[in-house]
N, C-alpha and C. Protein backbone atom coordinates (compact mmCIF):
# COMPACT_ATOMS: atom_id res chain seq x y z
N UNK A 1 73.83 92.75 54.69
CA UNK A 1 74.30 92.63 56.05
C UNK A 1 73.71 91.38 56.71
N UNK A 2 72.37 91.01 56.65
CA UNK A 2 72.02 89.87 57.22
C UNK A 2 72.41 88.96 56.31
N UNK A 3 73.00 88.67 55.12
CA UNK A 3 73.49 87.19 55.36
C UNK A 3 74.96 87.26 55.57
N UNK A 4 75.74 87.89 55.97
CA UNK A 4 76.64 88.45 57.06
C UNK A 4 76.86 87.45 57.97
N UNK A 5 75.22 88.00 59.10
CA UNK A 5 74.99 87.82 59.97
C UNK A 5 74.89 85.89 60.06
N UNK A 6 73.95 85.61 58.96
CA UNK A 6 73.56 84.16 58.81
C UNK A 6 74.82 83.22 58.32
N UNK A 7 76.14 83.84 57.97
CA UNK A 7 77.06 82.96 58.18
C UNK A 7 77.66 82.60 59.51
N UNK A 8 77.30 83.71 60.30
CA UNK A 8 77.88 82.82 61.40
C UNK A 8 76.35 82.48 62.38
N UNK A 9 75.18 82.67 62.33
CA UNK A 9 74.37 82.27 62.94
C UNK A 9 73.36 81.27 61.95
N UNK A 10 73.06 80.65 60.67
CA UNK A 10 72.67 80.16 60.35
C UNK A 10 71.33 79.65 60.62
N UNK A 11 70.24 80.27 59.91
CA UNK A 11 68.45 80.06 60.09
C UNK A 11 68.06 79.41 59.26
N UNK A 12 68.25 78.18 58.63
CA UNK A 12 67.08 77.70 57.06
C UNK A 12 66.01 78.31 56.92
N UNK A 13 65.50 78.78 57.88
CA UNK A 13 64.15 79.49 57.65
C UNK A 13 64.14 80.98 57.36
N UNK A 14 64.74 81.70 57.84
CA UNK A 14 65.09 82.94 56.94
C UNK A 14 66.56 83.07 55.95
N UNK A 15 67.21 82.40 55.75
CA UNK A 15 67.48 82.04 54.49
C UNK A 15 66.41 81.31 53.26
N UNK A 16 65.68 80.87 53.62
CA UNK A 16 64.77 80.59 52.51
C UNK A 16 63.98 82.00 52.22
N UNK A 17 63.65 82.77 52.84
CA UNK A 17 62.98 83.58 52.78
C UNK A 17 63.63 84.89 52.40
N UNK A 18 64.86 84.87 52.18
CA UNK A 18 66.20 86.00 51.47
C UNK A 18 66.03 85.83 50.77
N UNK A 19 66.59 83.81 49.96
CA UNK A 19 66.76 83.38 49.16
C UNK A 19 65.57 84.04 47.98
N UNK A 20 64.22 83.53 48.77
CA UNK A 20 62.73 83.78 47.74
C UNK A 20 62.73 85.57 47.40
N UNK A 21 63.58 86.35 48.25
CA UNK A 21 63.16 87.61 48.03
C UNK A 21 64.33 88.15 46.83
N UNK A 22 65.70 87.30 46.97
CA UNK A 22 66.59 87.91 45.83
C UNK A 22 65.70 87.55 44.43
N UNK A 23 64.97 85.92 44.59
CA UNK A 23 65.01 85.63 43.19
C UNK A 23 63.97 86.59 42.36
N UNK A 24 63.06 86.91 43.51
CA UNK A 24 61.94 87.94 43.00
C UNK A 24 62.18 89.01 42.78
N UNK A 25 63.12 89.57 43.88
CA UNK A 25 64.15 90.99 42.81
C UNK A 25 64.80 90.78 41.44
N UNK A 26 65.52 89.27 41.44
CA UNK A 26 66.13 89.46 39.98
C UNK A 26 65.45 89.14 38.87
N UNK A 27 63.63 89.02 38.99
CA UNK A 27 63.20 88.99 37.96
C UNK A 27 62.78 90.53 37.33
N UNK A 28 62.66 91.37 38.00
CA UNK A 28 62.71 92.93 37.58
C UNK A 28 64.31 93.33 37.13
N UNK A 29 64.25 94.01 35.72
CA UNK A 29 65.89 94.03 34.89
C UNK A 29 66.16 95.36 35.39
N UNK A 30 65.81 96.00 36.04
CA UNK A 30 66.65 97.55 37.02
C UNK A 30 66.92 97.03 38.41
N UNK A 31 66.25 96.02 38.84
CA UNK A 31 66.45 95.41 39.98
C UNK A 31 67.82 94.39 39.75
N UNK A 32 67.38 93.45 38.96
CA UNK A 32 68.45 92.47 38.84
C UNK A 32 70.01 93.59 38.11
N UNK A 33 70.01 94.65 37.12
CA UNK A 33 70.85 95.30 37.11
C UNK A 33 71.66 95.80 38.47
N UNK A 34 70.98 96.30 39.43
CA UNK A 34 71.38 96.73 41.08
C UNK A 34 71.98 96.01 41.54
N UNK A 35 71.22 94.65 41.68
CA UNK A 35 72.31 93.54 41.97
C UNK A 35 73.17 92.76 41.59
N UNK A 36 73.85 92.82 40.61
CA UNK A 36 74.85 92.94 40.32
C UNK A 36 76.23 93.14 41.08
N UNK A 37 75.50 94.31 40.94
CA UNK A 37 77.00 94.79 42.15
C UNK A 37 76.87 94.21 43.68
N UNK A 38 75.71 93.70 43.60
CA UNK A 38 75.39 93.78 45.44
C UNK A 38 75.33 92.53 46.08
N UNK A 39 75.16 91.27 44.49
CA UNK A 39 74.56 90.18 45.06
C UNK A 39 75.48 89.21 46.21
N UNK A 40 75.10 89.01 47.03
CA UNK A 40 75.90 88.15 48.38
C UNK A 40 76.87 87.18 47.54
N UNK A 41 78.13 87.28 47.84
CA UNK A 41 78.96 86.20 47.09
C UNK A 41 78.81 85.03 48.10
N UNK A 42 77.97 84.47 49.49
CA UNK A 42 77.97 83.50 50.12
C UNK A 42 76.85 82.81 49.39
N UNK A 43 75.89 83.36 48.40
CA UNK A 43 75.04 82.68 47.48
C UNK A 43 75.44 81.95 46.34
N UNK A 44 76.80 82.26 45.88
CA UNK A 44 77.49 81.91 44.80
C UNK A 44 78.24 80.69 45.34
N UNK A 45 78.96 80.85 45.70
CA UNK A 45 80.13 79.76 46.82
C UNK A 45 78.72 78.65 47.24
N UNK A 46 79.91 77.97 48.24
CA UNK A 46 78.93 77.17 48.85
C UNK A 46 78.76 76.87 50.18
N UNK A 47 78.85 78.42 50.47
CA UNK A 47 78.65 78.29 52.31
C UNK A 47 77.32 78.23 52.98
N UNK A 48 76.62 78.36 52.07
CA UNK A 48 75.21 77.81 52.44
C UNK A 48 74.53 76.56 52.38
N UNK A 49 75.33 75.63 51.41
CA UNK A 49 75.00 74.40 50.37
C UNK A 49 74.18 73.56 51.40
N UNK A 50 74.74 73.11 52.81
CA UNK A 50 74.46 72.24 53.46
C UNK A 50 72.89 72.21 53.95
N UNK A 51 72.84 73.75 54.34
CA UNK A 51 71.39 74.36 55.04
C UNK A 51 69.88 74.54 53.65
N UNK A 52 70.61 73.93 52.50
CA UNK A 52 69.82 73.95 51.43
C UNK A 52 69.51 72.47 50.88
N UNK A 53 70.26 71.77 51.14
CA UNK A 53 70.16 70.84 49.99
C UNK A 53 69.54 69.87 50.59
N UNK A 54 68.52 69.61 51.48
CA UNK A 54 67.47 69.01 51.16
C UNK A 54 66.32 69.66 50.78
N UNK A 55 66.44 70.34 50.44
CA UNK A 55 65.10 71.40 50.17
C UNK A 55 65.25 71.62 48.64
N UNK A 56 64.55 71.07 47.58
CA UNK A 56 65.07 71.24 46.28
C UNK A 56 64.16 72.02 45.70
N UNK A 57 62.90 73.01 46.10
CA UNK A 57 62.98 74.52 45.48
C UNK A 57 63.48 75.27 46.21
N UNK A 58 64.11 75.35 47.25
CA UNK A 58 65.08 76.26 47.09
C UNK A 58 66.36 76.26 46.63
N UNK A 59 66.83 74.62 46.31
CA UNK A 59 68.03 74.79 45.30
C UNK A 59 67.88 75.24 44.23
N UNK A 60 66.96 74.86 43.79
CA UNK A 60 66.31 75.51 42.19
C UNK A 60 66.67 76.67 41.86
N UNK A 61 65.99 77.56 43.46
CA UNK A 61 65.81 78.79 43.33
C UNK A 61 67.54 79.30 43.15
N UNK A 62 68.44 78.84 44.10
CA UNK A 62 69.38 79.19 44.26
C UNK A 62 70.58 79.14 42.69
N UNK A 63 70.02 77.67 42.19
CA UNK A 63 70.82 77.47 41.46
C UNK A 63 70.65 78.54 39.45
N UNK A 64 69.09 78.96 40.11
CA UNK A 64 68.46 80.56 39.12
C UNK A 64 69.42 81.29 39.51
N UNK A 65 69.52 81.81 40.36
CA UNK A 65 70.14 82.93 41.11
C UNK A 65 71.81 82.66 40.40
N UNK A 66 72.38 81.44 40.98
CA UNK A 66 73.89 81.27 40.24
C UNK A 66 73.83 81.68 38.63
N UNK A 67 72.66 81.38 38.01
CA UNK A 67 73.18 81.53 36.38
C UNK A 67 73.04 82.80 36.05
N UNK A 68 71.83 83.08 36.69
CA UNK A 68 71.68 84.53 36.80
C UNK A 68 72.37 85.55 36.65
N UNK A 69 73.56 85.49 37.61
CA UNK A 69 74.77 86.20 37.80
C UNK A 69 75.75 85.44 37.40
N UNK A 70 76.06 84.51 36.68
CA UNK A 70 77.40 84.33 36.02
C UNK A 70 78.13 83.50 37.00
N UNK A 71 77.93 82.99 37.46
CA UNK A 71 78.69 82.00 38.47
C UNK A 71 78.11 80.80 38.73
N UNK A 72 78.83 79.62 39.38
CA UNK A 72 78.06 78.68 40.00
C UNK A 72 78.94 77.92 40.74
């Protein structure tokens, strides 16, 4: 629901701090299994791209997260 919310209100600063909490969920494999089904498709796409890309660990992080789940 909040990154929902952060497409139309947009925070770099708690988006980084989603961002750091998915990647740390998807290193646990019952966790990263869960999400699966759940993971934000605005992380996949690139409706965030702009509010990231000077920041290159959190592209890093993000771009874990894309292979992660099969997309990019």
């Amino acid at each position: 629901m909040m990154v929902e919310i952060l497409k139309k209100q947009p925070s770099n600063r708690l988006l980084r701090h989603i961002i750091n909490c998915y990647h740390r969920l998807a290193q646990d494999p019952n966790a990263k299994e869960a999400m699966r089904k759940t993971f934000p498709v605005a992380f996949l796409d690139d409706t965030f791209n702009e509010h990231f890309d000077d920041d290159v660990s959190i592209r890093a992080l993000v771009n874990d997260l894309r292979d992660t789940f099969g997309r990019k």
